[in-house]
C-alpha atoms as a PDB file:
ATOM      1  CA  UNK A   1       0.000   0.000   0.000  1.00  0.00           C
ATOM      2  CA  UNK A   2       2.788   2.464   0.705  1.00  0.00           C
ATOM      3  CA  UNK A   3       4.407   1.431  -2.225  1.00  0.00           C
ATOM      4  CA  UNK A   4       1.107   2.182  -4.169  1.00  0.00           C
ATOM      5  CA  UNK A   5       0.864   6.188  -2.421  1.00  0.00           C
ATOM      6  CA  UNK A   6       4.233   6.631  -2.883  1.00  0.00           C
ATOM      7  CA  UNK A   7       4.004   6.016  -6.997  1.00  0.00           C
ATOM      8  CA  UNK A   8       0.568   8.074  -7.318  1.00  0.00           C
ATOM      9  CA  UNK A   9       2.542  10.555  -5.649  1.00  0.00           C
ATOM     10  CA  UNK A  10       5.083  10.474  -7.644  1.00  0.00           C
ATOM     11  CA  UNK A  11       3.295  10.297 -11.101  1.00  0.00           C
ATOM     12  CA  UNK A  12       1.502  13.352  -9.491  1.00  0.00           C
ATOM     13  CA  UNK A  13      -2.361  11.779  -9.108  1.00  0.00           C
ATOM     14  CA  UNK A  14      -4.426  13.124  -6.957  1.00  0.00           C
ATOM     15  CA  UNK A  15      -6.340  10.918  -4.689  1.00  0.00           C
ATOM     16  CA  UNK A  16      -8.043   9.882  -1.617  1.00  0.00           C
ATOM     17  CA  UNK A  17      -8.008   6.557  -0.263  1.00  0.00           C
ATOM     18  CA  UNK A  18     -10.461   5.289   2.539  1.00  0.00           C
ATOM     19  CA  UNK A  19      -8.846   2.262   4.380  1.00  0.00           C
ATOM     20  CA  UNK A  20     -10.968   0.694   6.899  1.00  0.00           C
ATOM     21  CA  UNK A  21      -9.103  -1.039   9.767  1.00  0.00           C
ATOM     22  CA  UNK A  22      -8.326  -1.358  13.695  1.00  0.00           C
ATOM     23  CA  UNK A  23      -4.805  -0.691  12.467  1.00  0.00           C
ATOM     24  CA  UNK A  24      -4.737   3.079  11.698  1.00  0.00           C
ATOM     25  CA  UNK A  25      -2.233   5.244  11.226  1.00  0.00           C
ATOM     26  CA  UNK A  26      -0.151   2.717   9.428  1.00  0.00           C
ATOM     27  CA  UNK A  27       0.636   4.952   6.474  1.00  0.00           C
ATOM     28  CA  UNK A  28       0.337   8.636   7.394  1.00  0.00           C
ATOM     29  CA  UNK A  29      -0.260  10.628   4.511  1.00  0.00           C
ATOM     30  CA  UNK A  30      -2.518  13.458   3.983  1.00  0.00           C
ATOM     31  CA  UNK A  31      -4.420  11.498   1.490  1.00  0.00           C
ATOM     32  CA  UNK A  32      -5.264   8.433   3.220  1.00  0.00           C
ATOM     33  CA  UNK A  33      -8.026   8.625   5.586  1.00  0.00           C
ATOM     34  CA  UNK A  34      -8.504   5.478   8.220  1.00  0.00           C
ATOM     35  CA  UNK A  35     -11.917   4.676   9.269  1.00  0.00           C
ATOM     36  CA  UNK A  36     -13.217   1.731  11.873  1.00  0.00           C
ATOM     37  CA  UNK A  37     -14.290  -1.711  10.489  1.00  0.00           C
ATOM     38  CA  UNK A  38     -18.053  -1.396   9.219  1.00  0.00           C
ATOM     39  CA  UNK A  39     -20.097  -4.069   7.559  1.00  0.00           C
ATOM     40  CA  UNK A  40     -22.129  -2.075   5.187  1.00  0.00           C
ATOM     41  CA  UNK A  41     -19.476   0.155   3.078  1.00  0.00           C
ATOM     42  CA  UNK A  42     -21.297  -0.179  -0.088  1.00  0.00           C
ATOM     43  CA  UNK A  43     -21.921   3.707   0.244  1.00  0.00           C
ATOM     44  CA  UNK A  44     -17.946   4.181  -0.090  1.00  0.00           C
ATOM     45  CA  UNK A  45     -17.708   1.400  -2.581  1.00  0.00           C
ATOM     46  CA  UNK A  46     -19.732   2.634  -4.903  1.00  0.00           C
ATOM     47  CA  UNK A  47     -18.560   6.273  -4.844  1.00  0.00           C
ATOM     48  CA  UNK A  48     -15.425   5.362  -5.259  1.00  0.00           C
ATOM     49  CA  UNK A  49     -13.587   5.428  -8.684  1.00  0.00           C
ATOM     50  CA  UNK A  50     -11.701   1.832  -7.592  1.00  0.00           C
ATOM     51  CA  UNK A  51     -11.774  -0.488  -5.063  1.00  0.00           C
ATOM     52  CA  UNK A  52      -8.579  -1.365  -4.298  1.00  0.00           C
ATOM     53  CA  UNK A  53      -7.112  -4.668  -2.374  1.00  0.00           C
ATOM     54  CA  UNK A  54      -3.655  -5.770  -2.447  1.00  0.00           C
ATOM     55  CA  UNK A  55      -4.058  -8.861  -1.096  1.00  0.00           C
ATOM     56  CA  UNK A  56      -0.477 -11.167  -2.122  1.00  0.00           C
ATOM     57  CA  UNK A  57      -3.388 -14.527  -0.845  1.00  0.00           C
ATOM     58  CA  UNK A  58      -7.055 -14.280  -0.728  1.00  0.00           C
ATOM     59  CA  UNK A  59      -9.507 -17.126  -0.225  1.00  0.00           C
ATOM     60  CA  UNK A  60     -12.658 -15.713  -1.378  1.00  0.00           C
ATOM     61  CA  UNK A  61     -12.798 -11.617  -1.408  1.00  0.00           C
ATOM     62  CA  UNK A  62     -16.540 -10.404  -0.931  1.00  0.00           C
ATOM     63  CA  UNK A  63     -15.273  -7.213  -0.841  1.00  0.00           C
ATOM     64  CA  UNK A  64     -14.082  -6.656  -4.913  1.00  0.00           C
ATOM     65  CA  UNK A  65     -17.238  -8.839  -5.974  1.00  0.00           C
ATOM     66  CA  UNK A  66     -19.571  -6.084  -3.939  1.00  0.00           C
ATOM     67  CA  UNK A  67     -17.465  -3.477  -5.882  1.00  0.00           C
ATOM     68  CA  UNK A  68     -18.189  -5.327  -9.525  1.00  0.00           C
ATOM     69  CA  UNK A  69     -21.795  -5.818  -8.396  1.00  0.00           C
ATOM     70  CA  UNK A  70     -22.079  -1.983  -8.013  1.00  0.00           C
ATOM     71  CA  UNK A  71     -19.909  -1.468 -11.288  1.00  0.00           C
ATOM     72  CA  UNK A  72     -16.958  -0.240  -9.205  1.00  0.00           C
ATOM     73  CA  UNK A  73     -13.670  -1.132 -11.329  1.00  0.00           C
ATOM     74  CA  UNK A  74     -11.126  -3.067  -8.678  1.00  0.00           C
ATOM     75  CA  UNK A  75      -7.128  -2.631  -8.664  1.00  0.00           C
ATOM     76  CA  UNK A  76      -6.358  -5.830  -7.862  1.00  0.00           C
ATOM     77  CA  UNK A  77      -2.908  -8.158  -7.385  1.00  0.00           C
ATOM     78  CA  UNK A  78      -2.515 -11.370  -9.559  1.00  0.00           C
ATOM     79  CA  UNK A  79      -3.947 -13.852  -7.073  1.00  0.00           C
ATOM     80  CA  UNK A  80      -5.977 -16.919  -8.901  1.00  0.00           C
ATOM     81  CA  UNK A  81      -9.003 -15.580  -7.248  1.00  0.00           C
ATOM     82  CA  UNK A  82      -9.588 -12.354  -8.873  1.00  0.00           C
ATOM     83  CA  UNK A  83      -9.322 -13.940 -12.103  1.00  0.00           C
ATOM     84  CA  UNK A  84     -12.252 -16.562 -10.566  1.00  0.00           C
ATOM     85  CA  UNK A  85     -14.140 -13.974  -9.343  1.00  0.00           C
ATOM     86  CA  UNK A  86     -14.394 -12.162 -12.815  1.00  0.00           C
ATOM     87  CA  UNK A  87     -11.778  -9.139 -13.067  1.00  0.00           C
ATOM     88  CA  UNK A  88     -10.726  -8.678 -16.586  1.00  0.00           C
ATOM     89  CA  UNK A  89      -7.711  -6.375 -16.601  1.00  0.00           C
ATOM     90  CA  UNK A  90      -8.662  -3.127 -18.585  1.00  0.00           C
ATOM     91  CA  UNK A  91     -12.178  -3.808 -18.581  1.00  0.00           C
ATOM     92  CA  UNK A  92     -13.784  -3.700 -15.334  1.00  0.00           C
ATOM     93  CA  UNK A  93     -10.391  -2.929 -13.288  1.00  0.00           C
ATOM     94  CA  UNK A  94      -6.689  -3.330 -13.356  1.00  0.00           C
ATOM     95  CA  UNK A  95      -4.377  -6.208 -12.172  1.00  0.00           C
ATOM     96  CA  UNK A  96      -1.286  -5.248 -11.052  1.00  0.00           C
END
């Protein structure tokens, strides 16, 4: 995730990026704002321009299918799930 801030910094993109987690204040950056776990962040979700989980393992990730069923594009890593789950790289989201 830091590594992901740093390079939209550095290709000078603005952004904002909502990370929900006990763990806050992990990356501390004026564009990253840390919110408490919730179960219903469909309002954020689909808002958003991406969804974006960087998961290097994932078993099953409700999370990027709620953001495909609201026709939120996902950034997503190259885990066997994703490509399961649906995400076409360029056409409903990006795998990195």
């Amino acid at each position: 995730m830091i590594k992901l801030v740093n390079a939209l910094h550095e290709a000078d993109i603005p952004f904002v990026w909502d990370i929900f987690t006990d763990q806050k204040d992990t990356i501390r950056d004026s564009s990253v704002t840390y919110h408490s776990p919730e179960l219903n962040i469909y309002k954020y979700i689909k808002s958003s321009d991406y969804l974006v989980q960087l998961s290097s393992a994932e078993g099953y990730c409700y999370t990027v299918v709620e953001a495909l069923v609201l026709g939120t594009p996902v950034i997503v890593t190259p885990c066997p799930v994703f490509y399961e789950i649906g995400v076409k790289d360029g056409v409903n989201g990006f795998i990195l």
